[in-house]
N, C-alpha and C. Protein backbone atom coordinates (compact mmCIF):
# COMPACT_ATOMS: atom_id res chain seq x y z
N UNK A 1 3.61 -29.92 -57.17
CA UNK A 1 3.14 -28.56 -57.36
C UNK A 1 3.17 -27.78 -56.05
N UNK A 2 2.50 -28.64 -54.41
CA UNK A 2 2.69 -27.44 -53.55
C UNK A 2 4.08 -27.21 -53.11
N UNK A 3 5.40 -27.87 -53.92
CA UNK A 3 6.36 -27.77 -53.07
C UNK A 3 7.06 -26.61 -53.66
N UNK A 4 6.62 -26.50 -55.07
CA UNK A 4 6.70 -25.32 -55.86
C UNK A 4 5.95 -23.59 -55.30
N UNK A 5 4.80 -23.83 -54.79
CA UNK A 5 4.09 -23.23 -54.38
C UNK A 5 5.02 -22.61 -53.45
N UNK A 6 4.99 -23.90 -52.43
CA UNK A 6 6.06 -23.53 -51.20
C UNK A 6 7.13 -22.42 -50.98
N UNK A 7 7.90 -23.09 -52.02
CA UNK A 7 9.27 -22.20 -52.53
C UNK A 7 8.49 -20.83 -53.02
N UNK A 8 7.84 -20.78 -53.95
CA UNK A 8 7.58 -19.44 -54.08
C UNK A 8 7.23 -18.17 -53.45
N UNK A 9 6.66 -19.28 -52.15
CA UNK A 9 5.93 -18.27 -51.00
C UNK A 9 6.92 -17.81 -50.15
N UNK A 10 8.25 -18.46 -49.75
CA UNK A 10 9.03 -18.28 -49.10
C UNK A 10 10.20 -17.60 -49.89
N UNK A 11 9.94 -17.39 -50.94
CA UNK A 11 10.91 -16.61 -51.88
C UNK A 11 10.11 -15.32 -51.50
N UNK A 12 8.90 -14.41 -51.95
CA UNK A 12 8.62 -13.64 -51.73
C UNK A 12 7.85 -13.62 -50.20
N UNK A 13 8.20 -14.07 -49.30
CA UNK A 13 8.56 -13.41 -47.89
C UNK A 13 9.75 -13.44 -47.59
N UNK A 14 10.68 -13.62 -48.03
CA UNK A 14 12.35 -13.40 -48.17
C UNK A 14 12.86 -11.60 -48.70
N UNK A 15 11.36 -11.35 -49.62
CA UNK A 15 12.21 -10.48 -50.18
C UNK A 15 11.18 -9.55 -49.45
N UNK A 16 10.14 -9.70 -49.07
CA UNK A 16 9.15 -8.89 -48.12
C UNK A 16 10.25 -8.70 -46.73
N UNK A 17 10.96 -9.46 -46.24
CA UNK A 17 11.77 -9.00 -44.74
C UNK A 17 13.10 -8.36 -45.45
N UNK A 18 13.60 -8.74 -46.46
CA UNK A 18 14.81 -7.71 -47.50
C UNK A 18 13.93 -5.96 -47.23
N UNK A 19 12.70 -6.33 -47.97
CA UNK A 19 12.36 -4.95 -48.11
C UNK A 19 12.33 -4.11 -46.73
N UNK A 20 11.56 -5.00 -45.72
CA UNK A 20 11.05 -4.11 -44.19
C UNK A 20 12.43 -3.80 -43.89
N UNK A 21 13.98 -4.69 -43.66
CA UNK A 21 15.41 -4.12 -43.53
C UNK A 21 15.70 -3.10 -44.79
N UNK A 22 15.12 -3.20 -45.47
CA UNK A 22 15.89 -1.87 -46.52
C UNK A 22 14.98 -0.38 -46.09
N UNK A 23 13.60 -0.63 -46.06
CA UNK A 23 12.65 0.77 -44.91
C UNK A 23 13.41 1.13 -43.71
N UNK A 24 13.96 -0.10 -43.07
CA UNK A 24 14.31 0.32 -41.61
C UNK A 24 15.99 1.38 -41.91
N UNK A 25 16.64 0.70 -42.19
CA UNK A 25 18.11 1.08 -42.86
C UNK A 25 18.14 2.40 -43.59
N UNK A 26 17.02 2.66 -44.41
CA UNK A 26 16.48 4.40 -45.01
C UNK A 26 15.98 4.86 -44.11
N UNK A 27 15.73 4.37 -42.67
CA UNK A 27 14.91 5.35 -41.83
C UNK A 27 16.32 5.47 -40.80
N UNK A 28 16.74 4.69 -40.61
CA UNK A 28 18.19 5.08 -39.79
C UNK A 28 19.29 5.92 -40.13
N UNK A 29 19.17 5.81 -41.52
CA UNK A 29 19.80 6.65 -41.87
C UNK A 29 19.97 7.95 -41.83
N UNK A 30 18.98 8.85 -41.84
CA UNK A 30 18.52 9.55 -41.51
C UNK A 30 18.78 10.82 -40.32
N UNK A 31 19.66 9.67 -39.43
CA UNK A 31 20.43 10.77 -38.22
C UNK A 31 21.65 11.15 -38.56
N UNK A 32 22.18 9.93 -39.53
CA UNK A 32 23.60 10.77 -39.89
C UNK A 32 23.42 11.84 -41.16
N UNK A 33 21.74 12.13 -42.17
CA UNK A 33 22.00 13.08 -43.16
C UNK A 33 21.59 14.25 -41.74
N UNK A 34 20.77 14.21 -40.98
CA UNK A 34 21.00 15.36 -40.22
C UNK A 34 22.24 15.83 -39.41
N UNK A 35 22.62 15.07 -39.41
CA UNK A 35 24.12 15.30 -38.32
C UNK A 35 26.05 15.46 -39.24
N UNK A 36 25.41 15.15 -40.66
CA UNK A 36 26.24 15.24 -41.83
C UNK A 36 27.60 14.39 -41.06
N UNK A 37 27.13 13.18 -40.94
CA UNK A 37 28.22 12.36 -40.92
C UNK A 37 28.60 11.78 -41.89
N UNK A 38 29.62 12.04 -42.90
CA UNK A 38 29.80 11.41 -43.61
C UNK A 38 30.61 9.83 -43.84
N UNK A 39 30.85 9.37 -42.37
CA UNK A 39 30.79 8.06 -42.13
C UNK A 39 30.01 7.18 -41.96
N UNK A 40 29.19 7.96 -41.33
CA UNK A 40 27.90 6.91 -41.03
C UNK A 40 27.61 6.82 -42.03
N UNK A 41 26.82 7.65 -43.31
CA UNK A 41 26.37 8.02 -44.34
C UNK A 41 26.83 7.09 -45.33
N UNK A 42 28.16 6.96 -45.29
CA UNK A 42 28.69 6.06 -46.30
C UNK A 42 28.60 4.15 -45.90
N UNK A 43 28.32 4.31 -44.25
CA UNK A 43 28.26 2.84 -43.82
C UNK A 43 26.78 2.36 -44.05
N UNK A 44 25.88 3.34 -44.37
CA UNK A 44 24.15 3.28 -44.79
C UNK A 44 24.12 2.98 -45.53
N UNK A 45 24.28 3.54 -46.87
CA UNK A 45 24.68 3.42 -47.76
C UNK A 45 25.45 2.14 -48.07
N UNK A 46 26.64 1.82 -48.00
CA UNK A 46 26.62 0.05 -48.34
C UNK A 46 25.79 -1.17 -48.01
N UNK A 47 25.22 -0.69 -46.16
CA UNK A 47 24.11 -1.43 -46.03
C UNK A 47 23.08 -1.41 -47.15
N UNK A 48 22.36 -0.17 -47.19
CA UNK A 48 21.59 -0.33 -48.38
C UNK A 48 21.69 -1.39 -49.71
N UNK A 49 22.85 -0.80 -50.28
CA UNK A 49 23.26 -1.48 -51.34
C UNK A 49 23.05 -2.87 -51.10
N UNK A 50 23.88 -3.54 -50.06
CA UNK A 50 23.79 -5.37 -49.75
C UNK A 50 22.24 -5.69 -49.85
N UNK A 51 21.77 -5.22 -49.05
CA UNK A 51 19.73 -5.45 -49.65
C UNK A 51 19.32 -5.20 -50.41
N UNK A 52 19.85 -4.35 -51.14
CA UNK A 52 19.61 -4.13 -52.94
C UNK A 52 20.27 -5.70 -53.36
N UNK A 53 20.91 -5.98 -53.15
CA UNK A 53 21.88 -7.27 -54.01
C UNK A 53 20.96 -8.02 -53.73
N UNK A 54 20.63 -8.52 -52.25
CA UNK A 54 20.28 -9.31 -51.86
C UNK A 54 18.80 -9.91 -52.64
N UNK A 55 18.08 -8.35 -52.39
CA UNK A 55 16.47 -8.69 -53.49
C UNK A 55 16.60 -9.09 -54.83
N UNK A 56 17.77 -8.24 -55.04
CA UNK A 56 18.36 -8.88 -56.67
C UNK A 56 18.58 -10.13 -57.05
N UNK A 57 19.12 -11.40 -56.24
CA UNK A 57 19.81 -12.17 -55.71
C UNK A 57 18.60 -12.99 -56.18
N UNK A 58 17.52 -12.53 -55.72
CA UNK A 58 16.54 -13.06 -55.49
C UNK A 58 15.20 -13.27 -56.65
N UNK A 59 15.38 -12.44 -57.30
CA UNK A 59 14.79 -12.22 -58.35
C UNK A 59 14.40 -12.98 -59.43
N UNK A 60 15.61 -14.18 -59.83
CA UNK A 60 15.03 -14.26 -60.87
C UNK A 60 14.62 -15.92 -60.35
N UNK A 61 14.95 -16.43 -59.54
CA UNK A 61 13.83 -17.91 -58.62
C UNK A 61 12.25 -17.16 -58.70
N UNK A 62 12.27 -16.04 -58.43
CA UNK A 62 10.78 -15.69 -58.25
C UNK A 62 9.88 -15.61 -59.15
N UNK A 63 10.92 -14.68 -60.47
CA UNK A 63 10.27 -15.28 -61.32
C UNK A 63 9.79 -16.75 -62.29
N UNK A 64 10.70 -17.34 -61.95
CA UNK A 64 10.79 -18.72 -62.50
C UNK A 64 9.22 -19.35 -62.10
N UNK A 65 9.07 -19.21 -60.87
CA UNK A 65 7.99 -19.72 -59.60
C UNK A 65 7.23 -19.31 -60.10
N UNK A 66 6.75 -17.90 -60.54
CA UNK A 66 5.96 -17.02 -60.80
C UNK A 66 5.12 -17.67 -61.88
N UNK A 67 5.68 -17.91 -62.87
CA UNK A 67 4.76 -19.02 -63.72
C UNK A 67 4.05 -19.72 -63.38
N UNK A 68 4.96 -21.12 -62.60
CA UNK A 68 4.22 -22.48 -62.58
C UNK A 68 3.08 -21.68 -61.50
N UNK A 69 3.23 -21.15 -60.34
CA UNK A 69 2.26 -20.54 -59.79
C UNK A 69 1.08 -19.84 -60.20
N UNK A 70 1.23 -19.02 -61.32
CA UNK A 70 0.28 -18.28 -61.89
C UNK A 70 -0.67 -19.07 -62.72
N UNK A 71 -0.28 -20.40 -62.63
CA UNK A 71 -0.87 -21.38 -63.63
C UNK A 71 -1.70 -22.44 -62.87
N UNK A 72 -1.10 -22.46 -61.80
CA UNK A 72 -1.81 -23.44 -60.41
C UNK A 72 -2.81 -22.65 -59.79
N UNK A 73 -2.99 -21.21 -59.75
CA UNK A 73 -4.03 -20.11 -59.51
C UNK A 73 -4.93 -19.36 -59.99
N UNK A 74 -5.05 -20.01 -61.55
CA UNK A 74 -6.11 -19.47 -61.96
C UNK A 74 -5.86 -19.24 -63.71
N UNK A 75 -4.79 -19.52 -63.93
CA UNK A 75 -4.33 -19.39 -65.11
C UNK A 75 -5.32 -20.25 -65.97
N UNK A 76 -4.94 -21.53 -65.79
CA UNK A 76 -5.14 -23.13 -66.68
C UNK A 76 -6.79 -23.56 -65.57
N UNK A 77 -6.63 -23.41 -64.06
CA UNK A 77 -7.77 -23.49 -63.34
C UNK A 77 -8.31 -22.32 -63.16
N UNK A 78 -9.99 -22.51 -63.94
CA UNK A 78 -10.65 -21.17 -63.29
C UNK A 78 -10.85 -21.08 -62.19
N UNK A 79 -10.98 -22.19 -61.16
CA UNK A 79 -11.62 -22.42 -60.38
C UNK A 79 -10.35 -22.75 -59.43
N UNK A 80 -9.16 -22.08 -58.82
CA UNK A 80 -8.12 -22.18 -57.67
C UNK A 80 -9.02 -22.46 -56.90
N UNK A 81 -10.21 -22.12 -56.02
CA UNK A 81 -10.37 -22.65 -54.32
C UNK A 81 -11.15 -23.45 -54.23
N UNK A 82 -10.97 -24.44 -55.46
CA UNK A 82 -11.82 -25.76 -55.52
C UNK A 82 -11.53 -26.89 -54.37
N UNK A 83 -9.89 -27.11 -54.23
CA UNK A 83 -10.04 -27.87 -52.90
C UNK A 83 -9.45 -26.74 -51.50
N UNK A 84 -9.08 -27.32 -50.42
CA UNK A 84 -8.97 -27.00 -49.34
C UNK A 84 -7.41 -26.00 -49.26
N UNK A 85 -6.65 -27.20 -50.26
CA UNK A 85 -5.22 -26.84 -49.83
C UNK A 85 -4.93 -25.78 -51.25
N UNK A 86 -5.75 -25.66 -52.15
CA UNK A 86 -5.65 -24.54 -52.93
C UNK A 86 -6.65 -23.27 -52.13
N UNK A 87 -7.48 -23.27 -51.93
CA UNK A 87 -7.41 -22.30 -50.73
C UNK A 87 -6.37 -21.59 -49.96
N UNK A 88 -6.05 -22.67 -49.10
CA UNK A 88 -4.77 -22.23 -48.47
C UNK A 88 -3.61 -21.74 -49.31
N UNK A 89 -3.01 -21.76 -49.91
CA UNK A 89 -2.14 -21.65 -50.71
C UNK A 89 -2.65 -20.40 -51.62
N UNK A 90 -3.66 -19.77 -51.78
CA UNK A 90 -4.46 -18.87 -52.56
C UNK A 90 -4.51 -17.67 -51.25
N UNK A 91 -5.22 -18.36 -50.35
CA UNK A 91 -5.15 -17.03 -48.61
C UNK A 91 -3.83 -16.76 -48.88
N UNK A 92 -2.89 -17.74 -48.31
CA UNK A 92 -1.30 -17.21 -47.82
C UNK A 92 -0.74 -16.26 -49.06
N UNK A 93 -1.07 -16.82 -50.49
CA UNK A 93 -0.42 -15.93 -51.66
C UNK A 93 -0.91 -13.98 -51.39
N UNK A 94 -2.15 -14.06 -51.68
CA UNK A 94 -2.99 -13.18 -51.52
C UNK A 94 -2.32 -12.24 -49.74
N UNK A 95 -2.23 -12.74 -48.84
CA UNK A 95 -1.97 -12.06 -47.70
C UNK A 95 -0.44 -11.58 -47.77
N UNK A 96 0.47 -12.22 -48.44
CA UNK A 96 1.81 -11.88 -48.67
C UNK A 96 1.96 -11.26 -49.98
N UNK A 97 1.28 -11.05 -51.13
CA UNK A 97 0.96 -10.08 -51.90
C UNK A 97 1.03 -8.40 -51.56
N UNK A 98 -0.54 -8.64 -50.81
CA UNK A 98 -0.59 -7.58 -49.54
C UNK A 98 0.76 -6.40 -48.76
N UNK A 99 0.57 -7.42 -48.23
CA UNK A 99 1.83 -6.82 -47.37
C UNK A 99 3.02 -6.30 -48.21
N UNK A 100 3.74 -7.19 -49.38
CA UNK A 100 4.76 -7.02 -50.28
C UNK A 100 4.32 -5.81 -51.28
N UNK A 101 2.90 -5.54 -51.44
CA UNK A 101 2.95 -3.85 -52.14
C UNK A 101 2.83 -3.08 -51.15
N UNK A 102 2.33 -3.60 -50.04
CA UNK A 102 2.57 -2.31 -49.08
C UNK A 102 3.80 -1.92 -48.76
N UNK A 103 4.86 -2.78 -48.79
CA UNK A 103 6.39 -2.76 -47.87
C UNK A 103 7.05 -2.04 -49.25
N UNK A 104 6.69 -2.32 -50.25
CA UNK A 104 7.19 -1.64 -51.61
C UNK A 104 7.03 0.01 -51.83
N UNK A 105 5.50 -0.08 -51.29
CA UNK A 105 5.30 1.34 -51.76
C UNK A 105 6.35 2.21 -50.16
N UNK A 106 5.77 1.87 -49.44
CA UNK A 106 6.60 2.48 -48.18
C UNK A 106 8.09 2.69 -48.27
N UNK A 107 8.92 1.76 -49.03
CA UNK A 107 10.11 1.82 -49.56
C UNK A 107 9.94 3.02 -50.92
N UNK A 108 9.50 2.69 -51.77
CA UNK A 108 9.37 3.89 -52.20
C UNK A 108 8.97 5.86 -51.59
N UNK A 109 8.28 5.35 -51.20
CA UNK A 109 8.18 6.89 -50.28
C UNK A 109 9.64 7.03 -49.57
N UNK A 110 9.88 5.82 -48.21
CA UNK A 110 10.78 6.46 -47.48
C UNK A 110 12.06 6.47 -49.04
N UNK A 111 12.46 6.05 -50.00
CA UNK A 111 13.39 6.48 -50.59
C UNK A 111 13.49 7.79 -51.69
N UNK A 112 12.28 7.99 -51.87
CA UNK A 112 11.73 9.33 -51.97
C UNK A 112 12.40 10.60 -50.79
N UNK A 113 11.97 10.07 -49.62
CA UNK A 113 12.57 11.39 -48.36
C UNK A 113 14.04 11.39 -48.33
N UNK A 114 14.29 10.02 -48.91
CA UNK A 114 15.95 10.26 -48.81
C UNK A 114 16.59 10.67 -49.72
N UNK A 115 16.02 10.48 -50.88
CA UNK A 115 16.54 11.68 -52.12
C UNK A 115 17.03 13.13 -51.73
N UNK A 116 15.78 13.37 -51.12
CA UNK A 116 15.55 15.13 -50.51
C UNK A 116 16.41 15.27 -49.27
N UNK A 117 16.95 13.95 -48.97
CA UNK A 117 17.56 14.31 -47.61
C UNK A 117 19.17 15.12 -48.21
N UNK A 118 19.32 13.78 -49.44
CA UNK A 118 20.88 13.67 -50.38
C UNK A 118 20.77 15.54 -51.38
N UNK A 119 19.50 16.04 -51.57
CA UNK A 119 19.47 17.25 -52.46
C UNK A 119 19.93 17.99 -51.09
N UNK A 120 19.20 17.92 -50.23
CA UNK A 120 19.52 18.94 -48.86
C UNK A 120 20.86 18.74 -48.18
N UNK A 121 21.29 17.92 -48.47
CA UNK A 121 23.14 17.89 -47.76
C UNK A 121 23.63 18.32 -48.63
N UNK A 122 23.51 18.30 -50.16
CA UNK A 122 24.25 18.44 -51.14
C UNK A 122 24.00 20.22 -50.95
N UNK A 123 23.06 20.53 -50.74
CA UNK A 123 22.53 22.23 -51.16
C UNK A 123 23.45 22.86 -49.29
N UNK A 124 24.06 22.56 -48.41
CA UNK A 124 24.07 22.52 -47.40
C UNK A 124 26.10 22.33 -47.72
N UNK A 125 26.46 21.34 -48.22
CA UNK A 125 27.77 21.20 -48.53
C UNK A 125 28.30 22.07 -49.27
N UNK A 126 27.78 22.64 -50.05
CA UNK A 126 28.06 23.46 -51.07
C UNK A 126 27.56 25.22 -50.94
N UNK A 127 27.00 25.36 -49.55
CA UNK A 127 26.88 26.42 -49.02
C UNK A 127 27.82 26.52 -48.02
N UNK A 128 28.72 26.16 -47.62
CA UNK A 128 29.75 25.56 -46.31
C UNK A 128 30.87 25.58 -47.16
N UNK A 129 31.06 25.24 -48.75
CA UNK A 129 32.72 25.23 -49.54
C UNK A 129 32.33 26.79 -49.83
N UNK A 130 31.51 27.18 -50.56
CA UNK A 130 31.32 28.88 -50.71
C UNK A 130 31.69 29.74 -49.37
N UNK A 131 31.36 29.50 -48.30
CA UNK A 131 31.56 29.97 -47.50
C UNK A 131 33.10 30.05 -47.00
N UNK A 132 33.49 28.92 -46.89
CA UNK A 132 35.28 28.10 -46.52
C UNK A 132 36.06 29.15 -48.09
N UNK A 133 35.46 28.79 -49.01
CA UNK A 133 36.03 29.59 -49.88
C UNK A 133 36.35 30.90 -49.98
N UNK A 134 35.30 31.84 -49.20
CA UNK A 134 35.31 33.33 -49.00
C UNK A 134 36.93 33.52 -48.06
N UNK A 135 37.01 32.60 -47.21
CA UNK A 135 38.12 32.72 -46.43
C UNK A 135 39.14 32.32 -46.94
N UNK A 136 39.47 31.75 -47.81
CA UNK A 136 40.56 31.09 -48.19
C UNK A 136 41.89 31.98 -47.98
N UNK A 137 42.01 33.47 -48.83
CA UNK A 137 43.05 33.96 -48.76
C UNK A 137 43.35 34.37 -47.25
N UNK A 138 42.11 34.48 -46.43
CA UNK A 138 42.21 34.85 -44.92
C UNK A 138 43.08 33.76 -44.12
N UNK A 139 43.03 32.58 -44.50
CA UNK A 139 43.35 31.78 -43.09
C UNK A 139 44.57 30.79 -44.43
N UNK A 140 44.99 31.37 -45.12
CA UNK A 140 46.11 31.11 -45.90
C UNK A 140 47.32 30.71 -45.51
N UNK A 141 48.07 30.13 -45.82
CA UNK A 141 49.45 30.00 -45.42
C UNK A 141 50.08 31.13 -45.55
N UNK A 142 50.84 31.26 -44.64
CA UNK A 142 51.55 32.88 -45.16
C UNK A 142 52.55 32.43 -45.68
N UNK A 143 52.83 33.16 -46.75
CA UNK A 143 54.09 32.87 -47.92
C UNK A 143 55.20 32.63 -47.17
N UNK A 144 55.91 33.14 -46.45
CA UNK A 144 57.13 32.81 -46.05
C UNK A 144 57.68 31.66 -44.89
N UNK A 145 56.40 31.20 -44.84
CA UNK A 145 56.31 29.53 -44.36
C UNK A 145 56.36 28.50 -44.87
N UNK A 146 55.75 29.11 -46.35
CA UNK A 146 55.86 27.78 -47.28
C UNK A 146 57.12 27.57 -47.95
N UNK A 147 57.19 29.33 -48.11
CA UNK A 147 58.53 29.29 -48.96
C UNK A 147 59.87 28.10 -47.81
N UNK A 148 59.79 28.72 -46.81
CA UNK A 148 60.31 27.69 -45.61
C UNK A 148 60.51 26.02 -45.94
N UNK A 149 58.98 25.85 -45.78
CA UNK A 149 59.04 24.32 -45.51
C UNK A 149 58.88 23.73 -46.78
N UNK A 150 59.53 24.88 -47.98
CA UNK A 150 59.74 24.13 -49.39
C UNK A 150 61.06 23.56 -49.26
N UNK A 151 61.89 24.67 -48.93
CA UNK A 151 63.42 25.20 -48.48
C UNK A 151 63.74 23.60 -47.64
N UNK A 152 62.88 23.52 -46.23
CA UNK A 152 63.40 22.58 -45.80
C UNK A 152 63.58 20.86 -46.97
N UNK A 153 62.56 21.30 -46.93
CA UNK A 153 61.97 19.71 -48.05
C UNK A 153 63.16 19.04 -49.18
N UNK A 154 63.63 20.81 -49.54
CA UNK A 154 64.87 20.04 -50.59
C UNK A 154 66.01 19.62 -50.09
N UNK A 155 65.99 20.44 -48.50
CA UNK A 155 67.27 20.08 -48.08
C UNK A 155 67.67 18.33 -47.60
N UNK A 156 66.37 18.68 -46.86
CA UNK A 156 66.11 17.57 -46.08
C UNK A 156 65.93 16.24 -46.71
């Protein structure tokens, strides 16, 4: 049973340091939606994604665990901190609990700001093609260039 325990605990602090790299990675990101790089942007972005897989990846061991655990803690025993090493195993659950809704909700918020970052480039890109667009006939090819380098094209 504690080796089960074990695994479970180290499954969800696996996905607790997934999550703190997926906060950090939405917070880095962040210089390229201000700086509208759309390279960087797109290299964030796959990062992202791989720690999305990765928690995914992860998911369904946890739940598996999640049972026999929930049953070693209070489920089937009313009484989990009857000995020493259910204690322990009850602290460590409980303290990595903790932390794992906190690192959750914080991921939620910071992916919240990055929504608004993706509405604000988008409202920002599309004020920049309206604009490029006003010019279009201005900075045009002049007809008798193209007509040209049509001319050449067939010859050539």
């Amino acid at each position: 049973m504690s080796q089960d325990i074990e695994i479970y605990l180290n499954l969800l602090e696996q996905r607790l340091a997934l999550l703190q790299f997926l906060a950090q990675a939405l917070v880095e990101s962040r210089k390229e939606f201000v700086a509208l790089d759309l390279d960087g942007m797109y290299l964030r972005i796959s990062e992202q994604e791989e720690i999305c897989r990765q928690i995914q990846r992860l998911q369904p061991a946890i739940q598996s665990l999640q049972k026999t655990c929930a049953a070693h803690f209070g489920v089937e025993d009313c009484h989990p901190a009857g000995n020493a090493e259910s204690a322990d195993w009850a602290h460590r659950l409980t303290d990595v609990m903790k932390k794992l809704s906190a690192t959750e909700a914080e991921v939620g918020r910071l992916n919240q700001v990055h929504a608004a970052y993706l509405r604000r480039s988008r409202g920002t890109i599309d004020v920049l093609m309206n604009f490029i667009g006003g010019y279009a006939m201005t900075y045009a090819r002049p007809a008798s260039a193209a007509v040209a380098a049509s001319t050449r094209a067939e010859k050539g």
